[in-house]
Protein backbone atom coordinates (compact mmCIF):
# COMPACT_ATOMS: atom_id res chain seq x y z
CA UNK A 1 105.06 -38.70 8.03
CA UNK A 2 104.84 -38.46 4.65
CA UNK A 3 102.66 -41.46 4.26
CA UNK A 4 100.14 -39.88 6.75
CA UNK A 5 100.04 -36.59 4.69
CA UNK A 6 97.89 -37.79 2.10
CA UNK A 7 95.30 -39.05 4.63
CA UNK A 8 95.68 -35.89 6.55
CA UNK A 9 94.49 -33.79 3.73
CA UNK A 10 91.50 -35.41 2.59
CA UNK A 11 90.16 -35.32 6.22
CA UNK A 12 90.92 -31.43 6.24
CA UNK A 13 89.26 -31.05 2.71
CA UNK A 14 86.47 -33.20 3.93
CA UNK A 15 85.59 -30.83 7.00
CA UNK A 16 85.92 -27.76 4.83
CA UNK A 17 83.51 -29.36 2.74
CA UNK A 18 80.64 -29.51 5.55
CA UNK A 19 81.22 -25.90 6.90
CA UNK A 20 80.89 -24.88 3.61
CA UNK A 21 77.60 -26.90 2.96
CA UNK A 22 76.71 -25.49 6.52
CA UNK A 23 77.15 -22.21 5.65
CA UNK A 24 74.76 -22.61 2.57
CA UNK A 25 72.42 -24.64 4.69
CA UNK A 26 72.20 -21.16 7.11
CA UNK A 27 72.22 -18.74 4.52
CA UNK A 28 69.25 -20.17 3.17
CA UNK A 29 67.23 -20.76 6.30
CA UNK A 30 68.03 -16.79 7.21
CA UNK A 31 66.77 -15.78 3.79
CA UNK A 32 63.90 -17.98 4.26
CA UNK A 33 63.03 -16.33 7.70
CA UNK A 34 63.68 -12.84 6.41
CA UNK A 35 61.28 -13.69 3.77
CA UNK A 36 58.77 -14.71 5.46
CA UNK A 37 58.45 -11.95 8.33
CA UNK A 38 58.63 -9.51 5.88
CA UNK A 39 55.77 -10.67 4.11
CA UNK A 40 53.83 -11.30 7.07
CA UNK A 41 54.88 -7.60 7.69
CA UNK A 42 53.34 -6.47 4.36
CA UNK A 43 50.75 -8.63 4.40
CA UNK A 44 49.68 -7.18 8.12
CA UNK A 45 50.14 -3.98 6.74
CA UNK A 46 47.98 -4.32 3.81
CA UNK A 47 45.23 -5.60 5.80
CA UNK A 48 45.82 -2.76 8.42
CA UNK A 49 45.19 -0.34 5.23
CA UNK A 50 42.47 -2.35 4.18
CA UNK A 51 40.32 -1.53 7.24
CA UNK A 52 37.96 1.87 7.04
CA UNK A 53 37.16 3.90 10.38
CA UNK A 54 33.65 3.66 11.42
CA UNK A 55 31.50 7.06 10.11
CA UNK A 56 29.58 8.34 12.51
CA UNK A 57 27.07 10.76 11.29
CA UNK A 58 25.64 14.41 12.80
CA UNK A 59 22.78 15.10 11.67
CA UNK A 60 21.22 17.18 14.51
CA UNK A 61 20.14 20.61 13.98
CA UNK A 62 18.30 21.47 16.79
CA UNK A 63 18.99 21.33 20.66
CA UNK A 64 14.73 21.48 21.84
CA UNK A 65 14.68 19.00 24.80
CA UNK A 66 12.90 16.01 23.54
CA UNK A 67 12.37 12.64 25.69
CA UNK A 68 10.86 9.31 25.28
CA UNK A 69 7.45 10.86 26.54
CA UNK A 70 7.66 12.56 23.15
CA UNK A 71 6.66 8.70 21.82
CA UNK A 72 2.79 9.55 23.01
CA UNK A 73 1.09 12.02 21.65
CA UNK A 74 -2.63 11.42 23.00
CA UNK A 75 -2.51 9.91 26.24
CA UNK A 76 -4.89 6.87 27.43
CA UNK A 77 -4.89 4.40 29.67
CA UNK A 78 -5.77 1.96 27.39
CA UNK A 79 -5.09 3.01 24.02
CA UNK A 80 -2.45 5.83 23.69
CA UNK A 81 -2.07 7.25 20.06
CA UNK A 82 1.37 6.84 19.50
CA UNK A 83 4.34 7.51 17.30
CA UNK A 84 4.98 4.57 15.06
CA UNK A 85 7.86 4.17 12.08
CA UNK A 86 9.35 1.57 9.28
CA UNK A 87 12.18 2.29 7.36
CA UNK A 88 13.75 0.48 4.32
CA UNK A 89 16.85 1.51 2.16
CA UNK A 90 16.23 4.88 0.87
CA UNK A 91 13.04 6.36 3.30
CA UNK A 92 11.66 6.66 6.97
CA UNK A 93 7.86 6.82 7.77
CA UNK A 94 6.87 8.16 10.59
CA UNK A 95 2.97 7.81 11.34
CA UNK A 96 0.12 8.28 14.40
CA UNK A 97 -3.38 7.14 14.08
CA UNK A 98 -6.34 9.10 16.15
CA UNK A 99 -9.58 7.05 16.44
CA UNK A 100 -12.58 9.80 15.01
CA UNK A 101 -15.64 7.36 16.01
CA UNK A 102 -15.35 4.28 14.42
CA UNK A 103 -13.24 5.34 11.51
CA UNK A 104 -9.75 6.57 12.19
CA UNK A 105 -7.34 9.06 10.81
CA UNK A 106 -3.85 8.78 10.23
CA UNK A 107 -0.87 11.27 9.79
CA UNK A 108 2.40 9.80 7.91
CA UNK A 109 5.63 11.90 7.30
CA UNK A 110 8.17 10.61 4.82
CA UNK A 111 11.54 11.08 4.87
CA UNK A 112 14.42 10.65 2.47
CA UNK A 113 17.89 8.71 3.34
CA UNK A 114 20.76 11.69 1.93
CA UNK A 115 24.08 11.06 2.63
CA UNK A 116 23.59 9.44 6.05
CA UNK A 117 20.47 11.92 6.90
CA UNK A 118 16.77 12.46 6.35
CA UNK A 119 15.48 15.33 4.72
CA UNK A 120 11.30 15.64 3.92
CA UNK A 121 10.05 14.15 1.21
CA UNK A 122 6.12 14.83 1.82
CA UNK A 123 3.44 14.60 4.26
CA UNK A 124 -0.25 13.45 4.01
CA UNK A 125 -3.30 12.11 6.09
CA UNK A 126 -5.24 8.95 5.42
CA UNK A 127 -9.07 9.15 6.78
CA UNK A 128 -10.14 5.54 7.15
CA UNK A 129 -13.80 5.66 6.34
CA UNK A 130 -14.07 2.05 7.74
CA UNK A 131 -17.76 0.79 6.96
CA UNK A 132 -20.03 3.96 6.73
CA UNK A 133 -17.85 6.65 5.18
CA UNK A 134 -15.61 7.27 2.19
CA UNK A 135 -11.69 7.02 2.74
CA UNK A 136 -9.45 9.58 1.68
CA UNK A 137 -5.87 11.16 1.36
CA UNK A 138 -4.98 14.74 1.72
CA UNK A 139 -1.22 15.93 1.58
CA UNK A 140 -0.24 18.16 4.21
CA UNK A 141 2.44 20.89 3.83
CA UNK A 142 5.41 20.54 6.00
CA UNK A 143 6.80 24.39 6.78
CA UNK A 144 9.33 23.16 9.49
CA UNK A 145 11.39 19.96 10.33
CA UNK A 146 14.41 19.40 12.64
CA UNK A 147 16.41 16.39 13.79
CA UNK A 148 17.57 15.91 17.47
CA UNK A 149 19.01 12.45 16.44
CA UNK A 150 19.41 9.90 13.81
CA UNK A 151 20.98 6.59 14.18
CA UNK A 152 20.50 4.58 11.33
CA UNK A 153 17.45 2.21 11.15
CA UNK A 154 17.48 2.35 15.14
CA UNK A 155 16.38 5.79 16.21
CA UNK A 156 14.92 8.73 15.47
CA UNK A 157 14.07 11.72 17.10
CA UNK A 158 13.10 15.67 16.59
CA UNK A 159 10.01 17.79 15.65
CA UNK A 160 7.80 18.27 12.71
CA UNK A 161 5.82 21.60 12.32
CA UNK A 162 2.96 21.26 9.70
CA UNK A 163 -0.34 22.22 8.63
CA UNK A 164 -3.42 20.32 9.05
CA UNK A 165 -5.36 20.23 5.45
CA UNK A 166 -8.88 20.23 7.38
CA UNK A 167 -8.95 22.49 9.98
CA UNK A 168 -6.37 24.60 8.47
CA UNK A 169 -4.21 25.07 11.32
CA UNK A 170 -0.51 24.69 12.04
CA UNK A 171 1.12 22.16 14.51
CA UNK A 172 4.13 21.45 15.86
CA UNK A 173 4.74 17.93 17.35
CA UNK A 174 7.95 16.61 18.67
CA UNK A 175 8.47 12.78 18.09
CA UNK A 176 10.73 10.06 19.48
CA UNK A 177 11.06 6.76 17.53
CA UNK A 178 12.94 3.85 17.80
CA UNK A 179 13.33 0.60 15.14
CA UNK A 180 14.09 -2.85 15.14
CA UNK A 181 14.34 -5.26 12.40
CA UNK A 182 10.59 -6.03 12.11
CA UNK A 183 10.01 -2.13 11.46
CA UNK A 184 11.48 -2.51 8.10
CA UNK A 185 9.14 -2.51 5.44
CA UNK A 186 9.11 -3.85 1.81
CA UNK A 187 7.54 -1.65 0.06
CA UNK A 188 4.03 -3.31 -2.41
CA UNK A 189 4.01 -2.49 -6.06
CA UNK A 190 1.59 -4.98 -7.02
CA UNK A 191 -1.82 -1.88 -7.12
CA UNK A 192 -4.81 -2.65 -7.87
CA UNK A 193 -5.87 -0.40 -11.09
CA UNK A 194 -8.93 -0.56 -12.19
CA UNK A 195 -8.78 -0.92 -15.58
CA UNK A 196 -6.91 -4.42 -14.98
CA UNK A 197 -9.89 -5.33 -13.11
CA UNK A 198 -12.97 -4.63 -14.59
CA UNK A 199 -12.01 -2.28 -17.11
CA UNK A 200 -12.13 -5.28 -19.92
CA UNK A 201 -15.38 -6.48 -18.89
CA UNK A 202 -17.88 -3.18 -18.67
CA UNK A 203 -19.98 -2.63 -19.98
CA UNK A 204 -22.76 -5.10 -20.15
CA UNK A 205 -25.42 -4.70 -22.94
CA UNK A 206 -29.42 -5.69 -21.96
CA UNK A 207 -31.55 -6.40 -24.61
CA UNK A 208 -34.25 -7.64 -22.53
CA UNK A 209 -36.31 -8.10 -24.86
CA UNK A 210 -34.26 -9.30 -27.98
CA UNK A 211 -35.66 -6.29 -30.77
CA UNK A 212 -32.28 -5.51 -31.15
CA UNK A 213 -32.35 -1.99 -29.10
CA UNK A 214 -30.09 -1.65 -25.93
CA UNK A 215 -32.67 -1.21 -22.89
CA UNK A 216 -29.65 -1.35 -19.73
CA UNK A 217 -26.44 -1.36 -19.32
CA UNK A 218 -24.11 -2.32 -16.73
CA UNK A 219 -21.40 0.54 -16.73
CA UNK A 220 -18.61 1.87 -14.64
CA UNK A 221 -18.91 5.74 -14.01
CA UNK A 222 -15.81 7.69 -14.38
CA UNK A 223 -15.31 10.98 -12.78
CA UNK A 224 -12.23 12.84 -12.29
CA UNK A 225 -11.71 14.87 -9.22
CA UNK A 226 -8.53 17.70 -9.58
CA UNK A 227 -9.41 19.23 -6.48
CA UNK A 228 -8.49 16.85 -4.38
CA UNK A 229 -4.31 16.86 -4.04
CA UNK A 230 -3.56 14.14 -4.66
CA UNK A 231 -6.12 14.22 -7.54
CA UNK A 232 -7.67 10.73 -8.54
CA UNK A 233 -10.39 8.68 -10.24
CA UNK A 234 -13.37 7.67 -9.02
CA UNK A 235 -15.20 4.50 -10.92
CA UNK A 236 -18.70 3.56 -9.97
CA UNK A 237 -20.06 0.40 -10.63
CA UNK A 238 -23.76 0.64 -11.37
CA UNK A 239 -27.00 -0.72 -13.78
CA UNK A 240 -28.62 2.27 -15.84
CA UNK A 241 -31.43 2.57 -18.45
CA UNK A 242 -30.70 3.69 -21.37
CA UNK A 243 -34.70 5.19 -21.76
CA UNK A 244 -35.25 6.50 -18.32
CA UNK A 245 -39.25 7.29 -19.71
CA UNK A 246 -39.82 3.61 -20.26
CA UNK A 247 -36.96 1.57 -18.71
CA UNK A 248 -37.41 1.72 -15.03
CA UNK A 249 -34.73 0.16 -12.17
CA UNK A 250 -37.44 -0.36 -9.67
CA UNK A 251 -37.05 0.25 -5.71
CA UNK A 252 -38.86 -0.58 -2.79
CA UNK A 253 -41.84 2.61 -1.83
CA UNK A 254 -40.81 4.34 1.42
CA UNK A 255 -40.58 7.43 2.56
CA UNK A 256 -36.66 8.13 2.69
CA UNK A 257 -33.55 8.13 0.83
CA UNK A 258 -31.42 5.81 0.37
CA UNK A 259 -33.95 3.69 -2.00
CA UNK A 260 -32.05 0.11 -2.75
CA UNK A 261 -32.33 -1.27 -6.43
CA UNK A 262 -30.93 -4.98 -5.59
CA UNK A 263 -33.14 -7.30 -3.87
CA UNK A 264 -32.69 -11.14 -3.30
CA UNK A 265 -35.37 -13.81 -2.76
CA UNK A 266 -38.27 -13.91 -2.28
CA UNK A 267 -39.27 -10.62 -3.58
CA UNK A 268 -42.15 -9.23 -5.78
CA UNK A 269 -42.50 -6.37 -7.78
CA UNK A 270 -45.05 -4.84 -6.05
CA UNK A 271 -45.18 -1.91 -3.97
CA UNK A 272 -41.93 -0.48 -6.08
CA UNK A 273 -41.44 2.35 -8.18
CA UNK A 274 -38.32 4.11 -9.95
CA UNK A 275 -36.73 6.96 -7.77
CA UNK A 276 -34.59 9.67 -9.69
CA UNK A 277 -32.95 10.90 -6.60
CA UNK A 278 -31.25 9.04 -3.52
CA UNK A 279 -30.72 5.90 -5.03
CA UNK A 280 -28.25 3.76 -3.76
CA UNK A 281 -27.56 2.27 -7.21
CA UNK A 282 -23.27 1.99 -6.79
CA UNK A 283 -22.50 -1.83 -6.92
CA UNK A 284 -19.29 -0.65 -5.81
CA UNK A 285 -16.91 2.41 -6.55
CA UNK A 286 -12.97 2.13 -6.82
CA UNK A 287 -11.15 4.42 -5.63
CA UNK A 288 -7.91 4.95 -8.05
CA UNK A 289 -4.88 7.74 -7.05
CA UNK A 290 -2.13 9.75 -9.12
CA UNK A 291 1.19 8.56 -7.85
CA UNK A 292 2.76 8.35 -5.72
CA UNK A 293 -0.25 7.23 -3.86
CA UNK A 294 -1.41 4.35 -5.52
CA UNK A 295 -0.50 1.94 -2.44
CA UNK A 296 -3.87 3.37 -1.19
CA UNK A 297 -5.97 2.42 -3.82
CA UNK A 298 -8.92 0.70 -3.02
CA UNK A 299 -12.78 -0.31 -3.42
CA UNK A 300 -15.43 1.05 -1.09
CA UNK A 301 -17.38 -1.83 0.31
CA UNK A 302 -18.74 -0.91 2.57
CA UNK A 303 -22.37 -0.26 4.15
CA UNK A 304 -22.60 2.61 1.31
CA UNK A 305 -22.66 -0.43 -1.41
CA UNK A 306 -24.60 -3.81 -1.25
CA UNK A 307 -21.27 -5.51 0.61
CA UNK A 308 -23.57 -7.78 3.04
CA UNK A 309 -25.76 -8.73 0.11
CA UNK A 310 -22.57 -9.78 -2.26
CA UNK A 311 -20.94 -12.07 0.91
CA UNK A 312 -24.05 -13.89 1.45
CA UNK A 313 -24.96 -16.69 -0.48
CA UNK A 314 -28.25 -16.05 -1.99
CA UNK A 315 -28.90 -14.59 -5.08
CA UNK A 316 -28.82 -11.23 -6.54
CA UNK A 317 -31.38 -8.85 -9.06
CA UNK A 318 -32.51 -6.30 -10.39
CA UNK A 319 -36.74 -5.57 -10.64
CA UNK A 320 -37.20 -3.64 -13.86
CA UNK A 321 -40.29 -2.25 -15.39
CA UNK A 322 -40.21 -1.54 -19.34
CA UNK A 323 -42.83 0.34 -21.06
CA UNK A 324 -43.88 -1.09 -24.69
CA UNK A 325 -46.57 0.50 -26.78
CA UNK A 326 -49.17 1.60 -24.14
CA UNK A 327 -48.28 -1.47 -22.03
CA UNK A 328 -46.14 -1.82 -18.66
CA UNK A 329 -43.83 -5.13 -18.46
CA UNK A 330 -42.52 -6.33 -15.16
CA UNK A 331 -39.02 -7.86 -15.29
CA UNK A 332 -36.11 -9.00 -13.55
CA UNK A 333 -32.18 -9.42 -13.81
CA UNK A 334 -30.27 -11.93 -12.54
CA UNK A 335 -26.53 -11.00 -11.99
CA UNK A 336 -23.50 -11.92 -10.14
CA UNK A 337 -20.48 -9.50 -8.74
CA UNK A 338 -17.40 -9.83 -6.47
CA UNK A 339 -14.87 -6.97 -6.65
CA UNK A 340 -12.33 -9.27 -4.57
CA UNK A 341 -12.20 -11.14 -7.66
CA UNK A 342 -13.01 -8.66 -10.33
CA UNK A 343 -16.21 -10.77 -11.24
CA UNK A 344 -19.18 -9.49 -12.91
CA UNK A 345 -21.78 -11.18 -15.22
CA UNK A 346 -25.53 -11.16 -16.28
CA UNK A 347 -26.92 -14.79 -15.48
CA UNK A 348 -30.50 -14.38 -17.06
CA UNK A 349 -33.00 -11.90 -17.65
CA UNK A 350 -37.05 -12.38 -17.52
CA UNK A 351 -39.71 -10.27 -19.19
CA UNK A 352 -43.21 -11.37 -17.92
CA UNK A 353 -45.24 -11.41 -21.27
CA UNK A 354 -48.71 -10.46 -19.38
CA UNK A 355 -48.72 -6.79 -19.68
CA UNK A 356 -49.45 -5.09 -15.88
CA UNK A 357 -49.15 -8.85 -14.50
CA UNK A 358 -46.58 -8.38 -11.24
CA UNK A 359 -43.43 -11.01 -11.03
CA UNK A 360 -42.15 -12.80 -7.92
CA UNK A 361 -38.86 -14.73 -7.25
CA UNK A 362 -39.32 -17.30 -4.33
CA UNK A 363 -36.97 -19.02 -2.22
């Protein structure tokens, strides 16, 4: 027995020695799982905070029965004027176009984003004076405007009460609108402005007949009209004399206004004469608005310019007559212009030396 005894207690000390490395070996994995729930826990939680309810917005303020059929506002079996509308981060546009003839005119409503709704911002019509008219804006006053509904950038419905700048009289039109993603617009800040067109190239001094005095120029007109809102400038393009007694622009003899001043080959200076009234002498007028409307500047050319003679490919001038002494000198000038490209430029000038003695351009 007591020889055993020895080996007795180092087996004894040798199992206590592997509960007790158990135990640590448990302790540890429990800590390890409490750990790791409890962050997962947290970590859920945090994620659970993280996470905002969706906002829904009211922005109705009227409860008029409005409907889809609210979309059409002129009805046609072919060509309905209807409500149409873009959108982009901080306004709505609403618009209809009515056909007048062959121009049209269009009414646009503009609408700011505020807080998740649309209040007014302004109102104005657009007359599209296409190829025989001038174009033109007019701001219309809005006295009324309600929402039925507003989802954002999807739909919009409700009715605008207004008052037409022409005619003067109020209307109230209910609209319904929806949007997709091709209805957002990017709005264009490149304008054209005038003066970064052909404001560094007029005018164009004539000495036609090198004494050193002036005799045409080619000029742009300014003239400011205020009583327009919005106001803008209006910048004709056009040849003058600068001695109406004895430098004539020449024009064709008839009986009515308009008389043309540009003719292209062949031509001859006979049967012409200078007219004082009526002349169609505009190369072109811009059209140039105060903000915020300059989106809609633009130049005319149309059938009240020479458009079909500038998009051809023949050549352009100008018949002159110039009195010297007692003597009458027949003339021509030679010029080129494109207001696509904000071109202009004198190519040559002729004085016929043979006072009375007629000139002709042929082919």
């Amino acid at each position: 027995m007591q020889n055993k005894c020895p080996e007795y207690k180092a087996l004894l000390l040798l199992k206590i020695t592997h509960l007790i490395y158990l135990r640590y070996v448990l302790t540890f994995l429990s800590l390890f799982l409490l750990f790791s729930c409890s962050s997962k826990e947290n970590f859920e939680i945090e994620e659970e905070a993280e996470e905002e309810p969706e906002i829904v917005m009211n922005c109705a303020n009227t409860n008029i029965n409005i409907s889809e059929e609210d979309n059409i506002i002129i009805q046609h079996a072919t060509n309905p004027v209807v409500w149409e509308g873009t959108y982009n981060e901080t306004t709505v546009k609403i618009s209809f176009t009515k056909p007048i003839g062959t121009e049209s005119e269009t009414s646009t409503f503009i609408f700011n984003k505020v807080d998740g709704c649309l209040n007014i911002k302004r109102a104005f019509k657009f007359y599209d004076g296409n190829q025989v008219d001038v174009s033109a804006i007019t701001e219309m006053d809005v006295s009324e405007f309600y929402t039925k509904e507003w989802e954002i950038d999807k739909k919009f419905t409700g009715n605008v009460i207004y008052t037409d700048p022409h005619d003067k009289k109020v209307h109230s039109r209910k609209f319904w609108i929806t949007f997709t993603e091709a209805d957002l617009e990017i709005e264009n800040t490149n304008y054209a402005i005038y003066n970064d067109c052909f404001g560094p190239k007029l005018p164009i001094d004539l000495d036609i007949n090198t004494d050193g005095i002036v005799d045409y120029k080619i000029i742009s007109e300014k003239v400011r009209d205020v009583g327009n809102t919005p106001q803008f400038n209006q910048y004709t393009i056009k040849l003058i004399s600068t001695n109406q007694n004895e430098n004539h622009i020449l024009s064709p003899i008839k009986n009515q206004a308009p008389y043309s001043v540009i003719f292209e080959p062949p031509f001859t200076s006979e049967n012409k004469r200078q007219y004082f009234n009526g002349v169609k002498n505009a190369l072109n007028v811009f059209y140039e608005f105060d903000a915020p409307y300059q989106g809609y500047n633009y130049f005319l050319n149309n059938d009240l310019t020479y458009k079909n003679f500038f998009e051809n490919d023949k050549d352009d001038y100008y018949i002159i007559r110039m009195g010297l002494g007692n003597e009458e000198y027949f003339g021509w000038i030679k010029f080129t212009f494109n207001s696509s490209d904000c071109s202009i430029g004198v190519l040559e000038t002729y004085l016929n030396g043979e006072a009375s003695e007629h000139i002709s351009v042929s082919n």
